[in-house]
C-alpha atoms as a PDB file:
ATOM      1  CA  UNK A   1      27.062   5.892   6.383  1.00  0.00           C
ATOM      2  CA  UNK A   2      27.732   4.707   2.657  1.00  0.00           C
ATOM      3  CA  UNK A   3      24.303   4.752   0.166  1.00  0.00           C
ATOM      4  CA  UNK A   4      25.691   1.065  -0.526  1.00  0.00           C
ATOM      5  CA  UNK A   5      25.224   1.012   3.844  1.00  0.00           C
ATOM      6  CA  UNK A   6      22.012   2.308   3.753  1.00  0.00           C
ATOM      7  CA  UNK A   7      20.443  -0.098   1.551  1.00  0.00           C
ATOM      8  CA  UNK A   8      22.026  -2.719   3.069  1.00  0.00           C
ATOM      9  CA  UNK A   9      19.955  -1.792   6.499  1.00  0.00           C
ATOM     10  CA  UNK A  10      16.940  -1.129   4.627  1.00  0.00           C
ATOM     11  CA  UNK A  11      17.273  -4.970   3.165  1.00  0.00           C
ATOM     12  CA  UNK A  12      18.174  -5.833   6.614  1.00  0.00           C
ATOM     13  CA  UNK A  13      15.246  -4.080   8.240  1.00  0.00           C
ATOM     14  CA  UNK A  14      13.085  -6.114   5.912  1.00  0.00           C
ATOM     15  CA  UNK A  15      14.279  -9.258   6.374  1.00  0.00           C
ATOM     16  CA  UNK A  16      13.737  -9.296  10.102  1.00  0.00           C
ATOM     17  CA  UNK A  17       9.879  -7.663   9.497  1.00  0.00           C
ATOM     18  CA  UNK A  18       9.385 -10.985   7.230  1.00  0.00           C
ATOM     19  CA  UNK A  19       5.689  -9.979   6.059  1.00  0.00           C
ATOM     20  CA  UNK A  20       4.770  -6.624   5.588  1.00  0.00           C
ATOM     21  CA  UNK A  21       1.465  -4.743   4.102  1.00  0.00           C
ATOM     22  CA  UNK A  22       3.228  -1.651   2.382  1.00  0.00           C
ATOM     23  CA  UNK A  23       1.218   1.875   2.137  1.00  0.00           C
ATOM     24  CA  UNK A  24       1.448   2.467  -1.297  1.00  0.00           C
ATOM     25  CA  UNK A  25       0.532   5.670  -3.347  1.00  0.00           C
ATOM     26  CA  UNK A  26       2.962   5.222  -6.412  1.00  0.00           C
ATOM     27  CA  UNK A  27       5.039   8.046  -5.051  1.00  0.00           C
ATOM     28  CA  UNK A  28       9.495   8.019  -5.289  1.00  0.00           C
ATOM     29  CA  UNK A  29       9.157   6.936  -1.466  1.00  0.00           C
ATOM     30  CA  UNK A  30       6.453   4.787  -1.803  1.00  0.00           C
ATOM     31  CA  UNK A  31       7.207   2.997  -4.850  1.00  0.00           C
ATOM     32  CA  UNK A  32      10.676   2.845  -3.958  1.00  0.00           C
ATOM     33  CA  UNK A  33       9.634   0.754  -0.586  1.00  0.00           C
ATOM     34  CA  UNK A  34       7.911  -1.419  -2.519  1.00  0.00           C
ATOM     35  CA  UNK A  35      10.289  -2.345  -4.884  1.00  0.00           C
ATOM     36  CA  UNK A  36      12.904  -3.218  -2.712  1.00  0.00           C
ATOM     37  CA  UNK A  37      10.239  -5.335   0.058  1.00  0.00           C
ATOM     38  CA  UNK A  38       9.504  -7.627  -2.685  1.00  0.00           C
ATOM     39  CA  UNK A  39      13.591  -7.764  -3.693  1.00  0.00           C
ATOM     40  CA  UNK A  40      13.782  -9.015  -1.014  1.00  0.00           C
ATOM     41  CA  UNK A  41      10.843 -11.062   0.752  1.00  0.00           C
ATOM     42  CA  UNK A  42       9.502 -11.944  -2.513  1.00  0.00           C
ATOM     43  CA  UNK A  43       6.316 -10.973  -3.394  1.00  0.00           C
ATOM     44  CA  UNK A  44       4.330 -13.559  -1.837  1.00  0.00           C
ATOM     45  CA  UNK A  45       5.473 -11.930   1.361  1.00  0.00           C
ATOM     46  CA  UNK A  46       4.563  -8.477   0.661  1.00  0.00           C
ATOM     47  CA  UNK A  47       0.962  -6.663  -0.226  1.00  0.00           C
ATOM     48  CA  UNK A  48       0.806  -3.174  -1.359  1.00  0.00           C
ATOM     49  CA  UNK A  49      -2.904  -1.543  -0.689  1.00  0.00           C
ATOM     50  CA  UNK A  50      -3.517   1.832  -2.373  1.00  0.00           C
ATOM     51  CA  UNK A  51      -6.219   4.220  -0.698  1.00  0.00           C
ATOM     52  CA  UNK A  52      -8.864   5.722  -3.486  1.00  0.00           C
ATOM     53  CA  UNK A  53     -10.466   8.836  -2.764  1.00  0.00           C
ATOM     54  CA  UNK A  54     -11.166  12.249  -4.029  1.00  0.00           C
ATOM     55  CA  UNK A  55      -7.926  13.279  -2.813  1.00  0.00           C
ATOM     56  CA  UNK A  56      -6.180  11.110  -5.068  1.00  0.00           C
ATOM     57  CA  UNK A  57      -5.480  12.234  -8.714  1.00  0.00           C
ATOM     58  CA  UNK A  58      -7.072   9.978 -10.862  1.00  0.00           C
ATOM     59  CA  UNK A  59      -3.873   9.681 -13.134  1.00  0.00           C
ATOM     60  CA  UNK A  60      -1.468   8.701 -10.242  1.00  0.00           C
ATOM     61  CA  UNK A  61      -3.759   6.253  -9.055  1.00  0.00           C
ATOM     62  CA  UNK A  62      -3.652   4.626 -12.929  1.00  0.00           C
ATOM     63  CA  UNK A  63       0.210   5.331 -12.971  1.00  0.00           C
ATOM     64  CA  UNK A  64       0.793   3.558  -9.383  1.00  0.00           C
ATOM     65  CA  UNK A  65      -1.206   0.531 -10.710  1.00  0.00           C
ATOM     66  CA  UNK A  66       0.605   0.243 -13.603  1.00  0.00           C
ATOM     67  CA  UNK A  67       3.931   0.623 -11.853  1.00  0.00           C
ATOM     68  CA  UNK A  68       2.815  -2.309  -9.238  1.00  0.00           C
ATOM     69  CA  UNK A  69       2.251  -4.441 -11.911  1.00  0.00           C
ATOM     70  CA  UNK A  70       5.557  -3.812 -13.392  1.00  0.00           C
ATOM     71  CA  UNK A  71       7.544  -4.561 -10.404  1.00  0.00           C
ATOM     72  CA  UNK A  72       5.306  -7.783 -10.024  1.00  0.00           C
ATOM     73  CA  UNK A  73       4.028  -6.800  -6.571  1.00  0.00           C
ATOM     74  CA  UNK A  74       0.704  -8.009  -5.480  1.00  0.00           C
ATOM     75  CA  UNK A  75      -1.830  -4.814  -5.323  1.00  0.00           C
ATOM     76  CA  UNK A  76      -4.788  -3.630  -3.561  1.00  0.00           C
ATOM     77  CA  UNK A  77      -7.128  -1.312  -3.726  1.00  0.00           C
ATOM     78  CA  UNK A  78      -9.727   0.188  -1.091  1.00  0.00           C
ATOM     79  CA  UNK A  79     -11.980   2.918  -0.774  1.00  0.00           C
ATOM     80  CA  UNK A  80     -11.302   5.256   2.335  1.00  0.00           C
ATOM     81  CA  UNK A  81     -14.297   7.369   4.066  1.00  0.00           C
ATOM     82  CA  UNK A  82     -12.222   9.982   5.097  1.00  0.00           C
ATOM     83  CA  UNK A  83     -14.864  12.715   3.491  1.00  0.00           C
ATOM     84  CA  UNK A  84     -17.435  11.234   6.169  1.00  0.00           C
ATOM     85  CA  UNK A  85     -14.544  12.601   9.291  1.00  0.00           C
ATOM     86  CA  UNK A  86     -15.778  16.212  10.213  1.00  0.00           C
ATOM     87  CA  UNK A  87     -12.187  16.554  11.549  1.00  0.00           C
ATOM     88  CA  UNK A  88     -10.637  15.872   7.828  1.00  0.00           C
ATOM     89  CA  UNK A  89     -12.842  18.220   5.996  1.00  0.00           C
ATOM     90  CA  UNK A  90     -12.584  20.923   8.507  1.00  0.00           C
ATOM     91  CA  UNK A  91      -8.497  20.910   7.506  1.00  0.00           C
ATOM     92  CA  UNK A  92      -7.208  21.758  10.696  1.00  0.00           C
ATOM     93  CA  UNK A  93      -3.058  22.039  10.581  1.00  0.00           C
ATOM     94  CA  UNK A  94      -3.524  18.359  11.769  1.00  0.00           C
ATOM     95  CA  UNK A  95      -5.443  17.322   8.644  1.00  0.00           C
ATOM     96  CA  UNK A  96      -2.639  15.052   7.417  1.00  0.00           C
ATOM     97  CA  UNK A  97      -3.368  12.934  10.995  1.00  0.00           C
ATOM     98  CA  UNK A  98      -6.650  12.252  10.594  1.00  0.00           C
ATOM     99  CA  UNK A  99      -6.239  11.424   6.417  1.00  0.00           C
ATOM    100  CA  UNK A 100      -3.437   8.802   7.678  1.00  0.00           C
ATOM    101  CA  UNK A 101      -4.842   7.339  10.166  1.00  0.00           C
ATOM    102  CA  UNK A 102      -8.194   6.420   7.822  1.00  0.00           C
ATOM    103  CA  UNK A 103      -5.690   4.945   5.864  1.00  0.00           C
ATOM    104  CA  UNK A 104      -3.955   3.134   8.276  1.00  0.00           C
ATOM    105  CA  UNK A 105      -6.763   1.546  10.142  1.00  0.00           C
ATOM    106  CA  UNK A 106      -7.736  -0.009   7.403  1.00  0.00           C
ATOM    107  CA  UNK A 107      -3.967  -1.458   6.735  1.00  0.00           C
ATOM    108  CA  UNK A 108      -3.443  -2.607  10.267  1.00  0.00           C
ATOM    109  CA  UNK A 109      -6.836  -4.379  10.115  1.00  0.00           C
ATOM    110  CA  UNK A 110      -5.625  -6.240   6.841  1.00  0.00           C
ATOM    111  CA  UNK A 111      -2.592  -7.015   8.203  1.00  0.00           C
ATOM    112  CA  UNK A 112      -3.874  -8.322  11.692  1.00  0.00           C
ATOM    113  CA  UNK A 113      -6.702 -10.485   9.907  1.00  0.00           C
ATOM    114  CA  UNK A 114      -4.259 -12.021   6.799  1.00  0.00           C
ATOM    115  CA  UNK A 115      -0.626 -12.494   8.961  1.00  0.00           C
ATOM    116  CA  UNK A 116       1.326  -9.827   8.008  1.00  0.00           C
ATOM    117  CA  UNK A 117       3.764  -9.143  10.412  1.00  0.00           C
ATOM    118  CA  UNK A 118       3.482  -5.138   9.897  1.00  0.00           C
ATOM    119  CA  UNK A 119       2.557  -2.489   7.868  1.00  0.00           C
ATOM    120  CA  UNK A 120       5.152  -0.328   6.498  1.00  0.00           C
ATOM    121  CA  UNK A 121       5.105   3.395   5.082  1.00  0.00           C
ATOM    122  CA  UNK A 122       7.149   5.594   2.555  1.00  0.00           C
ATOM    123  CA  UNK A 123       8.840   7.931   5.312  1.00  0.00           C
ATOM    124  CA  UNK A 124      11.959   8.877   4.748  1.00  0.00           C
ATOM    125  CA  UNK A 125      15.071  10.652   7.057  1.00  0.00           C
ATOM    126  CA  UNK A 126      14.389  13.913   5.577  1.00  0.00           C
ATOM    127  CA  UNK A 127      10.226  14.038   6.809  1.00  0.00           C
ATOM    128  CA  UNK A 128      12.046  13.360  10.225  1.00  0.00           C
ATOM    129  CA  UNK A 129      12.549  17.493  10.502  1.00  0.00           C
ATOM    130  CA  UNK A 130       9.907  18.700   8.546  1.00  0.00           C
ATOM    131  CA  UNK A 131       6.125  19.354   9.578  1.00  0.00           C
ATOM    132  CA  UNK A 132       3.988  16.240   8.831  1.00  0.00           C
ATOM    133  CA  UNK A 133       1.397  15.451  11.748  1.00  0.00           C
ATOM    134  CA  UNK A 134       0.612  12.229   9.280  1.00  0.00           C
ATOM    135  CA  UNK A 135       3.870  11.073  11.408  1.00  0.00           C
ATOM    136  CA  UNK A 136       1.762  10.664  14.439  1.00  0.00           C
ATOM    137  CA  UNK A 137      -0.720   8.475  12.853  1.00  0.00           C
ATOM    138  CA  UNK A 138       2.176   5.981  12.262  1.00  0.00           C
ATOM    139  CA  UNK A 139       3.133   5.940  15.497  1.00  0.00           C
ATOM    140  CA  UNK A 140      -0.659   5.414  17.154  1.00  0.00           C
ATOM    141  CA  UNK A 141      -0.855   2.488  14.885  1.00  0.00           C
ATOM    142  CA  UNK A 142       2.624   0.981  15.415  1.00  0.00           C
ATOM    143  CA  UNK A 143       3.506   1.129  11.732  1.00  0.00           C
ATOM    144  CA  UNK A 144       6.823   0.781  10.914  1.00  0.00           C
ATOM    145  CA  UNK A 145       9.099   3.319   7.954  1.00  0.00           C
ATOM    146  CA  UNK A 146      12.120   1.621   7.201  1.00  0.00           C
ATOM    147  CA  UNK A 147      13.389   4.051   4.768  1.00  0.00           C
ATOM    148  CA  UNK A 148      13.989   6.314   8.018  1.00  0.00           C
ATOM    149  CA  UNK A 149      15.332   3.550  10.086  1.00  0.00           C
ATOM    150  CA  UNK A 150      17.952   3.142   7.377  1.00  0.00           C
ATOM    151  CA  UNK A 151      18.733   6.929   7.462  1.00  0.00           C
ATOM    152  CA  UNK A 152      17.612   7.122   3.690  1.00  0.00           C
ATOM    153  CA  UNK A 153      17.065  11.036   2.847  1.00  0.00           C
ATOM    154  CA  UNK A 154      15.011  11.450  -0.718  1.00  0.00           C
ATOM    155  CA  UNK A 155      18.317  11.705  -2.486  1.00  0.00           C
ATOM    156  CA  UNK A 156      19.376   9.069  -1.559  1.00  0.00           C
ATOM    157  CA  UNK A 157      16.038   7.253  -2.367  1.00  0.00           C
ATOM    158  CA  UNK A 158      16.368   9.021  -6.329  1.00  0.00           C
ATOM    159  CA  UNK A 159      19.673   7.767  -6.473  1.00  0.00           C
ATOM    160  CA  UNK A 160      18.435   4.022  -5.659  1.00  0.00           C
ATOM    161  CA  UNK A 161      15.841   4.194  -7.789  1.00  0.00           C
ATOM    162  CA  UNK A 162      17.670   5.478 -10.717  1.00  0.00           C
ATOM    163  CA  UNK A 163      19.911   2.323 -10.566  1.00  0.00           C
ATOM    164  CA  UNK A 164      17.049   0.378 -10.391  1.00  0.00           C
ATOM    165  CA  UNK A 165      15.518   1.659 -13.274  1.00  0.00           C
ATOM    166  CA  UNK A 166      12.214   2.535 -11.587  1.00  0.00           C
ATOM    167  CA  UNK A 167      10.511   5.135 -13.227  1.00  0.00           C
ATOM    168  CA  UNK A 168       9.776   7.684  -9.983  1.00  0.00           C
ATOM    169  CA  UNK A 169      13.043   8.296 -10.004  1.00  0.00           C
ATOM    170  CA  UNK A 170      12.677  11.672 -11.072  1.00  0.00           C
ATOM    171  CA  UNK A 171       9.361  11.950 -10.420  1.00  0.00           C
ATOM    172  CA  UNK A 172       8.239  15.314  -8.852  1.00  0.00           C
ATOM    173  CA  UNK A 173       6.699  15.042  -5.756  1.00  0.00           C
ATOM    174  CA  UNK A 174       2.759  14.572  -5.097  1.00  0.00           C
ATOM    175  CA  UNK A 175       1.117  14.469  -1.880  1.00  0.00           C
ATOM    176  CA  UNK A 176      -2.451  14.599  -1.964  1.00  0.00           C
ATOM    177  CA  UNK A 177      -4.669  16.961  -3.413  1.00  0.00           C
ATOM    178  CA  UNK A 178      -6.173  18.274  -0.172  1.00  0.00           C
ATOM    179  CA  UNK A 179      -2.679  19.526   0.819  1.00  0.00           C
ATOM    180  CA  UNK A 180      -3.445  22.439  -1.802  1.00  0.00           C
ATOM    181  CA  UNK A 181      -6.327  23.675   0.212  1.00  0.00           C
ATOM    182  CA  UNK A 182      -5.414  26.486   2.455  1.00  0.00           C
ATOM    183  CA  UNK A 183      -5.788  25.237   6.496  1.00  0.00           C
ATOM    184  CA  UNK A 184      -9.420  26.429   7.844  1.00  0.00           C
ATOM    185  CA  UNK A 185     -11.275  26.171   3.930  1.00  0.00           C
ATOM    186  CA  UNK A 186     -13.396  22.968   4.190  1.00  0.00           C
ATOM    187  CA  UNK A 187     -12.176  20.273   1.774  1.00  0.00           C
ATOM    188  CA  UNK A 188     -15.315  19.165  -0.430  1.00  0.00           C
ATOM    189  CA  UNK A 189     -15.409  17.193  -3.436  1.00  0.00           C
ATOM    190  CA  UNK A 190     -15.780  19.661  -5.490  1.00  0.00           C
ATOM    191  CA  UNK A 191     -12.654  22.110  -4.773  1.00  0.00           C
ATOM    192  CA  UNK A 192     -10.660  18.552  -4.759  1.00  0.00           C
ATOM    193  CA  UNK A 193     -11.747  18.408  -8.522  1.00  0.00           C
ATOM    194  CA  UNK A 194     -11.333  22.570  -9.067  1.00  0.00           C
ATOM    195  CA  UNK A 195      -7.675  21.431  -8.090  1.00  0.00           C
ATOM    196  CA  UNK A 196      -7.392  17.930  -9.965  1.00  0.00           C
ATOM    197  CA  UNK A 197      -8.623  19.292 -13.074  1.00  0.00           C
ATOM    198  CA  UNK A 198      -6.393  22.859 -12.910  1.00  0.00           C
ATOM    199  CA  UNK A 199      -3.432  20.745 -12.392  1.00  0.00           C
ATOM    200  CA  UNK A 200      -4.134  18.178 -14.962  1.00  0.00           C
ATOM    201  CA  UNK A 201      -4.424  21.820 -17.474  1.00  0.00           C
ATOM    202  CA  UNK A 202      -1.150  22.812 -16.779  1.00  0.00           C
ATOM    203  CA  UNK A 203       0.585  19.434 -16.976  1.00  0.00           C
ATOM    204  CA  UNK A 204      -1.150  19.703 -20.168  1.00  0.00           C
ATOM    205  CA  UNK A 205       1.106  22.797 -21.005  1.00  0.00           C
ATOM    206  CA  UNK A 206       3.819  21.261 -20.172  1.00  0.00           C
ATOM    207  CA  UNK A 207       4.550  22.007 -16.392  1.00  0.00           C
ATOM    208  CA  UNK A 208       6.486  19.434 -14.605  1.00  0.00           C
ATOM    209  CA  UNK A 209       6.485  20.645 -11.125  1.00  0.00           C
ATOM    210  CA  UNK A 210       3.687  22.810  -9.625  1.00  0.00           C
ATOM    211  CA  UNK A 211       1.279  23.682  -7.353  1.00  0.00           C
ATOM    212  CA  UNK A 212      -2.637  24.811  -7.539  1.00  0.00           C
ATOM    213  CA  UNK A 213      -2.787  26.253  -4.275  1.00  0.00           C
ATOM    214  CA  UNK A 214      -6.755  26.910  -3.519  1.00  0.00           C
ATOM    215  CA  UNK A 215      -7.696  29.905  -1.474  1.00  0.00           C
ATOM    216  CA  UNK A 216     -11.479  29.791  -1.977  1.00  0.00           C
ATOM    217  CA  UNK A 217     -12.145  32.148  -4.920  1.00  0.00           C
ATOM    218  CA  UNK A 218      -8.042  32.418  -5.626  1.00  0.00           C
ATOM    219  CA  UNK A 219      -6.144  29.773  -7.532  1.00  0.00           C
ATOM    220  CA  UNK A 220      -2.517  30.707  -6.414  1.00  0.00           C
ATOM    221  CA  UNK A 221      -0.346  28.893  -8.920  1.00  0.00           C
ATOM    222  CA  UNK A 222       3.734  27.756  -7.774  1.00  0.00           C
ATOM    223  CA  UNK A 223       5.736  27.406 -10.427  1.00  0.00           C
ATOM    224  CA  UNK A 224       9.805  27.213 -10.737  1.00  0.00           C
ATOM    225  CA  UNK A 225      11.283  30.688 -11.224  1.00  0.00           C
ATOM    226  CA  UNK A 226      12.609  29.797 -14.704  1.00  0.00           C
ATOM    227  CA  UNK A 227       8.778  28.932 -15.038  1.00  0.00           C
ATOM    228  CA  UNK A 228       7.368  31.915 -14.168  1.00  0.00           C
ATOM    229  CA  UNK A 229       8.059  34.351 -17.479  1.00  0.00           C
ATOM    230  CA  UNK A 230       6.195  30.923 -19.377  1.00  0.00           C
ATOM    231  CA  UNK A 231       3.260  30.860 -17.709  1.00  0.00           C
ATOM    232  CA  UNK A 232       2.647  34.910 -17.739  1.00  0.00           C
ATOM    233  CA  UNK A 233       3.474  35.188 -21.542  1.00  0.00           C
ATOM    234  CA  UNK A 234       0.755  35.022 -23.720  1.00  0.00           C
ATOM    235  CA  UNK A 235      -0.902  32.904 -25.238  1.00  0.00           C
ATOM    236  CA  UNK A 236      -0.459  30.670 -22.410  1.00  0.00           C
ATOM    237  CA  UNK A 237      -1.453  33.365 -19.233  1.00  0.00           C
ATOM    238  CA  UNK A 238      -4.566  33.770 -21.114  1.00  0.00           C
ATOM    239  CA  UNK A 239      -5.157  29.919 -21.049  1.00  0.00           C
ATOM    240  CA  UNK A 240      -4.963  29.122 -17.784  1.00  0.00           C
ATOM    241  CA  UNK A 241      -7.088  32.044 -16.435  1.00  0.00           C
ATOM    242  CA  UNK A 242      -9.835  30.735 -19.054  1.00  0.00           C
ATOM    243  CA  UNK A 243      -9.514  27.696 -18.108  1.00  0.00           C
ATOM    244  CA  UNK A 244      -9.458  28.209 -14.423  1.00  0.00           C
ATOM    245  CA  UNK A 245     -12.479  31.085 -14.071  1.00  0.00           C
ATOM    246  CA  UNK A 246     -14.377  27.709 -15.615  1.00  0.00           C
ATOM    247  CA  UNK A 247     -13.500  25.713 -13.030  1.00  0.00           C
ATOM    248  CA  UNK A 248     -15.150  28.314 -10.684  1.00  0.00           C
ATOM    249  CA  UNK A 249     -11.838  30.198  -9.448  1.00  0.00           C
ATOM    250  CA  UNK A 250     -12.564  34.272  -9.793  1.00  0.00           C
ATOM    251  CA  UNK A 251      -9.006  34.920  -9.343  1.00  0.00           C
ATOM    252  CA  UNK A 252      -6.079  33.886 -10.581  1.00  0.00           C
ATOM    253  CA  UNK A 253      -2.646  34.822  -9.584  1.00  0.00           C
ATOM    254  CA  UNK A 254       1.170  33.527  -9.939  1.00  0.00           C
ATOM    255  CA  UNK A 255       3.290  33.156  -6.886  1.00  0.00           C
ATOM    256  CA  UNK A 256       6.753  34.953  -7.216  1.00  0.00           C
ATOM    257  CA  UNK A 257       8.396  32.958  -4.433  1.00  0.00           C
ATOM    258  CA  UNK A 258       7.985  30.036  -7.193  1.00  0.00           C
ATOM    259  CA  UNK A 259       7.523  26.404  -6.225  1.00  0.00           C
ATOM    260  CA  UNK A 260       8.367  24.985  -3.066  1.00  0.00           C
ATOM    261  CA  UNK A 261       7.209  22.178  -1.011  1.00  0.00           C
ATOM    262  CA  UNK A 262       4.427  22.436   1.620  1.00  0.00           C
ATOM    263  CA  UNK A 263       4.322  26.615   1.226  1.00  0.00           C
ATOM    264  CA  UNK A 264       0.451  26.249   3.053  1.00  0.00           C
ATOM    265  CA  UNK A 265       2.779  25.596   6.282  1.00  0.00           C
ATOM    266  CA  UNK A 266       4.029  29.079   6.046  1.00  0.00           C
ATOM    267  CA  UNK A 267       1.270  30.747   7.737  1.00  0.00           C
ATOM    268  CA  UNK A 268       1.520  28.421  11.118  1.00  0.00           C
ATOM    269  CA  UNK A 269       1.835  29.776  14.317  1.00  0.00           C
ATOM    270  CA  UNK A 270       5.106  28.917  15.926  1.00  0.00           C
ATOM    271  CA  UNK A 271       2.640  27.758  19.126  1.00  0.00           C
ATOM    272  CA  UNK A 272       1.337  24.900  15.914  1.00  0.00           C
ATOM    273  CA  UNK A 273       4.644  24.161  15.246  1.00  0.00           C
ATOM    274  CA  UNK A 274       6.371  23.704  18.602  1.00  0.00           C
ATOM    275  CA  UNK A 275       3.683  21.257  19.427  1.00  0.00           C
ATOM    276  CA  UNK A 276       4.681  19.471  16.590  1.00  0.00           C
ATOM    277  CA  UNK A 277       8.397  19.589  17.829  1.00  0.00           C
ATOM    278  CA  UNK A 278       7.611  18.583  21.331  1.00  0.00           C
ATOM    279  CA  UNK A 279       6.032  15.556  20.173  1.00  0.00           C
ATOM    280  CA  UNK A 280       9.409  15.165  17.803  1.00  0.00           C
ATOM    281  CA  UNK A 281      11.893  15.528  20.659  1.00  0.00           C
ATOM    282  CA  UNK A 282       9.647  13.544  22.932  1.00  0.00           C
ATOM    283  CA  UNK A 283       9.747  10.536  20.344  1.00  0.00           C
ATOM    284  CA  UNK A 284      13.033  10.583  20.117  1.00  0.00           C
ATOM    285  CA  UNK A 285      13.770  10.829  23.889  1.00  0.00           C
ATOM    286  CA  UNK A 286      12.162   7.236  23.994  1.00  0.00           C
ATOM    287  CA  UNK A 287      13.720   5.543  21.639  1.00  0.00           C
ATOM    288  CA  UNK A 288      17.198   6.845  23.223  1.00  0.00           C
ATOM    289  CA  UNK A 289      15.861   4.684  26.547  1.00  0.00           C
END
């Protein structure tokens, strides 16, 4: 199937939803969704709502506000609780379920109470074979993600958006900031801002694409390889560790593997992740019916 193909679904997909509630965070995906819902229903017919909490940077929550308002789409913005769930903050492997379906609830109620006909997320065809438990949440509250439906990888979703002009197109991923706290550390407030504040540093320096990865006392940094003989060269190695020891970190190392997307997964047990592959394959074995 043709990009051109693709989009053509995606428009399709819309059309026959009518009135959606989109789950917005600013994001390629996200903002990409957005975009093309109001193309095409027209903005009276779509609401984006944008979850604020301490796992959200405070500079992509002003960027995805901005970029709403550019793309004329009608925006909302709600405070989620999700520090009050004992089964968020103990950041389990199924973390991501339990931060999604805060988020969610809240949509579906929105949607129920102001006739929308659905609430829609950023998924794409690619998060079909990775590990994201968040997918589960989707499903328990009947959301819908077109951009999988259609069969839209990320590519494909860059590509789009470059035409378009949006300015995510070559924006480096972001999930959340909790996904840099290593699975079993309890997610507070405070090691949420240890991990805002250390990232916000090394944008600073002039890192695109990175990781903070928090191990309790360890800051475990990600950066591209052709990154790595920057940010060990002085004066800048001697920076960040400054900076970081203030934040509260006593150690401060570089990965050598270099950046790469959802590395915390590593350490799973296949026993985690076959669970989350049964549920996969099981999914899919109904929708084949």
């Amino acid at each position: 199937m043709s990009i051109h193909e693709k989009y053509n679904s995606l428009q399709d997909i819309f059309k026959k939803l009518g009135k959606v509630v989109v789950a917005y965070s600013g994001g390629v995906d996200s903002t990409f969704l957005l975009k093309v819902a109001v193309d095409t229903l027209g903005a009276e017919n779509v609401l984006a709502v944008i979850g604020v909490s301490p796992s959200l940077a405070k500079s992509q929550y002003k960027q995805a506000v901005k970029i709403a308002k550019d793309i004329c789409a009608p925006l909302r913005t709600i405070e989620l609780n999700e520090m009050a769930d004992p089964e968020f903050i103990a950041n389990k492997a199924d973390r991501c379920f339990h931060c999604k379906s805060h988020l969610l609830r809240i949509l579906y109620d929105i949607a129920k109470k102001e006739n929308f006909n659905c609430v829609v997320c950023g998924n794409n065809f690619d998060d079909e074979e990775d590990f994201r438990p968040g997918s589960r949440a989707i499903k328990l509250f009947a959301a819908r993600s077109p951009l999988a439906e259609a069969k839209l990888t990320k590519n494909d979703i860059r590509q789009l958006s470059r035409r378009m002009n949006l300015p995510t197109a070559d924006l480096p991923a972001s999930p959340c900031l909790a996904s840099r706290i290593s699975y079993g550390l309890e997610i507070t407030e405070e090691r949420l801002k240890q991990i805002e504040q250390a990232e916000d540093f090394l944008q600073g320096l002039g890192f695109v694409e990175f990781r903070v990865r928090h191990h309790d006392t360890i800051a475990r940094i990600e950066v591209h390889p052709q990154d790595i003989e920057k940010i060990t060269t002085k004066p800048t190695r001697s920076k960040i560790v400054r900076k970081l020891k203030l934040l509260g970190f006593k150690f401060v190392t570089i990965d050598l593997q270099g950046f790469r997307s959802g590395s915390l997964n590593e350490p799973l047990s296949d026993e985690e992740k076959q669970k989350h592959n049964r549920e996969k394959k099981e999914k899919k074995r109904k929708e084949k019916k």
